[in-house]
N, C-alpha and C. Protein backbone atom coordinates (compact mmCIF):
# COMPACT_ATOMS: atom_id res chain seq x y z
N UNK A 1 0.83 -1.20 0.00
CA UNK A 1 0.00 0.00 0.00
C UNK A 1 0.87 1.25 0.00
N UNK A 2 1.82 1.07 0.75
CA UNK A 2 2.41 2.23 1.01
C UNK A 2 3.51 2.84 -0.23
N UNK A 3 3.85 1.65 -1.06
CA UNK A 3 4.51 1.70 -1.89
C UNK A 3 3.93 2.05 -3.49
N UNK A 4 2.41 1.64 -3.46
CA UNK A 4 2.20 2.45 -3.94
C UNK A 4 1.45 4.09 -3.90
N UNK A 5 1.38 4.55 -2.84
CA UNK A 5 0.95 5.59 -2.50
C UNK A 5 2.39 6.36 -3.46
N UNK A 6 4.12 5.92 -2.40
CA UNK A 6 5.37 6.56 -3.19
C UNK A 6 5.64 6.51 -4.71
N UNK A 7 4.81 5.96 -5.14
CA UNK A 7 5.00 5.51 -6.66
C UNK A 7 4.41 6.78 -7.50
N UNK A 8 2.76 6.50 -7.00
CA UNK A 8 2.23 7.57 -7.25
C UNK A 8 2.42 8.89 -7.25
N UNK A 9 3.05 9.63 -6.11
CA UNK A 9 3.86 10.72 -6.12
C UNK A 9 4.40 10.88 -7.03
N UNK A 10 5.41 9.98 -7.32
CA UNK A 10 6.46 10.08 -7.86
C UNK A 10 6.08 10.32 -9.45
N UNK A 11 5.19 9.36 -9.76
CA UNK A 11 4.86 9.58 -11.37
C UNK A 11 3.81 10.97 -11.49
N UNK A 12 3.29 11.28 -10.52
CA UNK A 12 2.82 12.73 -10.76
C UNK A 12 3.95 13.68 -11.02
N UNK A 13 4.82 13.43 -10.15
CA UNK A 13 6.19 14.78 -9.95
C UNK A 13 6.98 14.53 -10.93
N UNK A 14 7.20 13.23 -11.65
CA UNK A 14 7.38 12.87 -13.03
C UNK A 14 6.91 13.78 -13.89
N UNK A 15 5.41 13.83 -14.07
CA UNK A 15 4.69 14.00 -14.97
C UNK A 15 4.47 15.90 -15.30
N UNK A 16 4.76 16.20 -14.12
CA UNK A 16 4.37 17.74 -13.88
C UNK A 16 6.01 17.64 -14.40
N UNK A 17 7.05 17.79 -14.22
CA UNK A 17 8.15 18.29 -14.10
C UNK A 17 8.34 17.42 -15.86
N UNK A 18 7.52 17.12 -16.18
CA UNK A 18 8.42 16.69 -17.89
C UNK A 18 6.94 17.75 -18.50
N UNK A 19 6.39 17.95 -18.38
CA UNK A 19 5.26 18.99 -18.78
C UNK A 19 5.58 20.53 -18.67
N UNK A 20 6.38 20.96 -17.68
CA UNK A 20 7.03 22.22 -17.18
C UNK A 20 8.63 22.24 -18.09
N UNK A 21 9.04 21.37 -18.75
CA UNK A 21 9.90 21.28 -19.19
C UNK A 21 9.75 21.25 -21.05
N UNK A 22 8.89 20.65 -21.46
CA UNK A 22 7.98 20.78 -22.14
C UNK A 22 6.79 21.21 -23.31
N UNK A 23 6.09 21.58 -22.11
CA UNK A 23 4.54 21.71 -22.88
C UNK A 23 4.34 23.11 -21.81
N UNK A 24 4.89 23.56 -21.19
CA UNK A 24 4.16 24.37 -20.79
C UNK A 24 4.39 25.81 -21.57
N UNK A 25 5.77 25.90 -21.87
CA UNK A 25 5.58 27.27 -22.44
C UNK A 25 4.84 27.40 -23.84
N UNK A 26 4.24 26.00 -24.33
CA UNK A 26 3.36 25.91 -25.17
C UNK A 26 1.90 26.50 -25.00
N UNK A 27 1.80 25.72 -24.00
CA UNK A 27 0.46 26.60 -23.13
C UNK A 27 0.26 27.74 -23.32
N UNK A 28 1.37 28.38 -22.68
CA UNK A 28 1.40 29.72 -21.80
C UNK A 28 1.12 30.69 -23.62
N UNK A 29 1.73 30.45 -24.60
CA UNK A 29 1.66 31.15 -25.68
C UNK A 29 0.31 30.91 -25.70
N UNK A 30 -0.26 30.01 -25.98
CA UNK A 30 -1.86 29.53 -26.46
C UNK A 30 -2.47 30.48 -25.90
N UNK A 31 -2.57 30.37 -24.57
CA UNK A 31 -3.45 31.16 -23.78
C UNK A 31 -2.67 32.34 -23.78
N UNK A 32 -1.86 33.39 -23.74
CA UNK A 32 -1.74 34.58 -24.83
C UNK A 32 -2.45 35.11 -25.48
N UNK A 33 -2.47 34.26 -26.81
CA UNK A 33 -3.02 34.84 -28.26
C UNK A 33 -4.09 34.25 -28.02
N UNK A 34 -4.72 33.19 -27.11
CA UNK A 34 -6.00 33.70 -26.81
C UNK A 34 -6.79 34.36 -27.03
N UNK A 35 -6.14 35.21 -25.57
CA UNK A 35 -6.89 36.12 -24.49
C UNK A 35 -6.43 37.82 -25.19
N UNK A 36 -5.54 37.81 -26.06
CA UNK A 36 -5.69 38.60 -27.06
C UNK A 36 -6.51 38.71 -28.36
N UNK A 37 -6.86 37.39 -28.64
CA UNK A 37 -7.70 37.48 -30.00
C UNK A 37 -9.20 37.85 -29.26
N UNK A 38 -9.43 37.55 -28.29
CA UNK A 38 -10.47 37.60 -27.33
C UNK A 38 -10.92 39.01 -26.95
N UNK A 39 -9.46 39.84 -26.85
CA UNK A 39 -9.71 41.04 -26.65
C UNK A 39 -9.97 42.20 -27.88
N UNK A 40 -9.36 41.84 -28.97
CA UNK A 40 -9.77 42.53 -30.46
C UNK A 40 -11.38 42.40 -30.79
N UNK A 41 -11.53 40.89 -30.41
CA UNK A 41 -13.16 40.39 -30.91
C UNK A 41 -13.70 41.44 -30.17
N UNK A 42 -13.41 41.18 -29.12
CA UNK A 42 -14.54 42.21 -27.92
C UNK A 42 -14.43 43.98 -28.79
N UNK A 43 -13.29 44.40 -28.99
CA UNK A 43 -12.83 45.49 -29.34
C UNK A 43 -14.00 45.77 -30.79
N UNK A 44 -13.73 44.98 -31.65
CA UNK A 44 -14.77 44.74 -32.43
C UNK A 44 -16.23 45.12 -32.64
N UNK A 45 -16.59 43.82 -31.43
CA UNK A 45 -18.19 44.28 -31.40
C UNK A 45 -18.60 45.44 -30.35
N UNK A 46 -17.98 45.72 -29.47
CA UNK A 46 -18.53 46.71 -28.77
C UNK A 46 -17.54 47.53 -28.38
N UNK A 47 -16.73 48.08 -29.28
CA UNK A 47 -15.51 49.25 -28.95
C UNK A 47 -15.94 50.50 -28.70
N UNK A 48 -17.20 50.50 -29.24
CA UNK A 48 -17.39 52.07 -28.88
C UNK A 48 -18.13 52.69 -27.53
N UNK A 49 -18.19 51.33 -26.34
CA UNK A 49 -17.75 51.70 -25.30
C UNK A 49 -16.69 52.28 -25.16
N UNK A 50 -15.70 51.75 -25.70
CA UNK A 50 -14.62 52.64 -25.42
C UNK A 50 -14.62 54.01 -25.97
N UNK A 51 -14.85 54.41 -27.06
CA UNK A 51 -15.06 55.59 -27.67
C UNK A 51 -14.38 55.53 -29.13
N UNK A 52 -13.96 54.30 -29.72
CA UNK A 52 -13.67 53.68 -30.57
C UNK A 52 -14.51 54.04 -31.73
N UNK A 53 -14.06 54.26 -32.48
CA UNK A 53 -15.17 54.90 -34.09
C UNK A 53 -15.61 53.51 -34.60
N UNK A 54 -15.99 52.61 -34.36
CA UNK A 54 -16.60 51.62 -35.01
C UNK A 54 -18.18 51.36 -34.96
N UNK A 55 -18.81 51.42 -36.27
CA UNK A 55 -20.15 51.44 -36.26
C UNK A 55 -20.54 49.86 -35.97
N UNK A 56 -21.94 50.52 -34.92
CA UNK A 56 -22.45 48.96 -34.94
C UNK A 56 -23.41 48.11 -36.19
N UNK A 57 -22.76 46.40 -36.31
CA UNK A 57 -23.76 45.71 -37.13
C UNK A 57 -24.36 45.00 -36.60
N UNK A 58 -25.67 44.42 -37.37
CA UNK A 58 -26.61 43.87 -37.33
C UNK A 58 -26.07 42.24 -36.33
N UNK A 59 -25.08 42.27 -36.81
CA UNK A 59 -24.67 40.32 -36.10
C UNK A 59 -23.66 40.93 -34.71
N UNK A 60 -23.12 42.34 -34.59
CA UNK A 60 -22.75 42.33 -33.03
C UNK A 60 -23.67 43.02 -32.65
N UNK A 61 -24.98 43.42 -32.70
CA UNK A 61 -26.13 43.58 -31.79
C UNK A 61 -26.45 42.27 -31.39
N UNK A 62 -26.52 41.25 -32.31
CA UNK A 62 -26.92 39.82 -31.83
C UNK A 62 -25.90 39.17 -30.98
N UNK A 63 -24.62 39.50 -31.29
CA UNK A 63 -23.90 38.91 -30.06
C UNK A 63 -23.37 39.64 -28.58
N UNK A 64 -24.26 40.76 -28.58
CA UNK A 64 -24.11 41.22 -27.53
C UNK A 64 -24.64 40.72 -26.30
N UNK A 65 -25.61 39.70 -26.23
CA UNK A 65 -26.55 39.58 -24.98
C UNK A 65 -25.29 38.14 -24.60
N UNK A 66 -24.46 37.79 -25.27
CA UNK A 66 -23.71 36.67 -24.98
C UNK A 66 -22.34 37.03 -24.40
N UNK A 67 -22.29 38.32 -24.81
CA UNK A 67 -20.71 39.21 -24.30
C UNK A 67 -21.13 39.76 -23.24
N UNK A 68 -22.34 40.07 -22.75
CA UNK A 68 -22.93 41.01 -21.67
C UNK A 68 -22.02 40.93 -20.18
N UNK A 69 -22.03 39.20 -20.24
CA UNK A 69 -21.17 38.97 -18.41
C UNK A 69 -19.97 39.44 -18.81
N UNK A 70 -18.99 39.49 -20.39
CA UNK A 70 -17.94 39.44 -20.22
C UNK A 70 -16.98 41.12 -20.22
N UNK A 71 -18.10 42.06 -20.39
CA UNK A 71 -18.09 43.23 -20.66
C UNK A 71 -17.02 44.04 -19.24
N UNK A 72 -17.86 44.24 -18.28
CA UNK A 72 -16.76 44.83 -17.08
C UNK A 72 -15.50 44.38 -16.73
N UNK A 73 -15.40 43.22 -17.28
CA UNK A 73 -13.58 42.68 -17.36
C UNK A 73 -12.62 42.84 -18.37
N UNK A 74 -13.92 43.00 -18.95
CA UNK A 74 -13.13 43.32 -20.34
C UNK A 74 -12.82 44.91 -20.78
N UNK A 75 -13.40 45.76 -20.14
CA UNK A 75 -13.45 47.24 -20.23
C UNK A 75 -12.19 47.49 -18.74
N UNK A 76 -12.07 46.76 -18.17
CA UNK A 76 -11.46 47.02 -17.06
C UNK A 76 -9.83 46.90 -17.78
N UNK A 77 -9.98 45.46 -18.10
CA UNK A 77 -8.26 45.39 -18.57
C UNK A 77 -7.91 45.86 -19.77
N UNK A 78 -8.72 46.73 -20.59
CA UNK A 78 -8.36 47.65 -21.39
C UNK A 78 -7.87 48.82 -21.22
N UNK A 79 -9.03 49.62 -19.85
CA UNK A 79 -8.58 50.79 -19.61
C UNK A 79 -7.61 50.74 -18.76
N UNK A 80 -6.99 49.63 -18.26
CA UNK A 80 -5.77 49.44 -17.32
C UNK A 80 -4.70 50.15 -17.83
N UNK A 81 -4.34 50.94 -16.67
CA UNK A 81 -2.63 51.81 -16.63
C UNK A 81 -1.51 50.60 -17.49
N UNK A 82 -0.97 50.31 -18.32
CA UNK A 82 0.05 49.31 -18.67
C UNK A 82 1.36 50.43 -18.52
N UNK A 83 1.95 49.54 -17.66
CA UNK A 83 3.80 49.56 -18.03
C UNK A 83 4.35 49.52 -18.97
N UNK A 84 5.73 49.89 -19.05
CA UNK A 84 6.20 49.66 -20.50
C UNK A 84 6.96 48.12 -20.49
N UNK A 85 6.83 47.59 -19.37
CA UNK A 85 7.55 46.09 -18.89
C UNK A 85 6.79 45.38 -19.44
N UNK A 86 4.88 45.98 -18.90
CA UNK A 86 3.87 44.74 -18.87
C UNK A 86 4.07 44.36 -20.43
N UNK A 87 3.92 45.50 -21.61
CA UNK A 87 3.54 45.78 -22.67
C UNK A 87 4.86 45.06 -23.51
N UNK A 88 5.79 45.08 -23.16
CA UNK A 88 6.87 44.35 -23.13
C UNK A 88 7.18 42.93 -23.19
N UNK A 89 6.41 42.96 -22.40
CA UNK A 89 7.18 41.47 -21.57
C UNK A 89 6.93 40.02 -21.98
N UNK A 90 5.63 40.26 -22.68
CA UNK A 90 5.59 39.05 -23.61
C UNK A 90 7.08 38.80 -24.59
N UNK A 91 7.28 39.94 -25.12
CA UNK A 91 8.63 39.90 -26.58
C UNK A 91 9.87 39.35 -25.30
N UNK A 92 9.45 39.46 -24.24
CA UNK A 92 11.41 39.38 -23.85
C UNK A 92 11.35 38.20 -23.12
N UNK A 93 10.36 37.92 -23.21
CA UNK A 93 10.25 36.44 -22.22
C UNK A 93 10.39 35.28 -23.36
């Protein structure tokens, strides 16, 4: 029993540490260009919250009632103060 409890550990701490070695900075890009393509879309259909010159169409009136929850997070980390590190720091990493 006990031996395999240590086994188990072990092939987790295996498994995380060949994944971190890896696949993760694979990840980490993915979710990036994401959460950037995520943020243009948004920019898109409803920029002129922001004050953005983009006229509204007929298909982002329709996808607005689906962006609705995602709106105050999304207006938030736009109008966020950025560094010149933050803005950065993707290229140097």
């Amino acid at each position: 029993m006990m031996v395999t409890v240590t086994a188990r550990r072990f092939l987790q701490s295996a498994r995380e540490f060949l994944y971190g070695l890896t696949g993760y900075e694979f990840a980490e890009t993915a979710r990036r260009r994401r959460v950037a393509c995520e943020q243009v879309f948004m920019l898109a259909i409803i920029g002129d919250l922001l004050g953005a010159p983009i006229p509204r169409s007929y298909y982002s009136l329709g996808l607005l009632p689906h962006l609705a929850a995602a709106i105050p997070g999304w207006r938030r980390r736009m109008l966020k103060e950025k560094d010149l590190t933050e803005v950065l720091g993707y290229e140097l990493s």
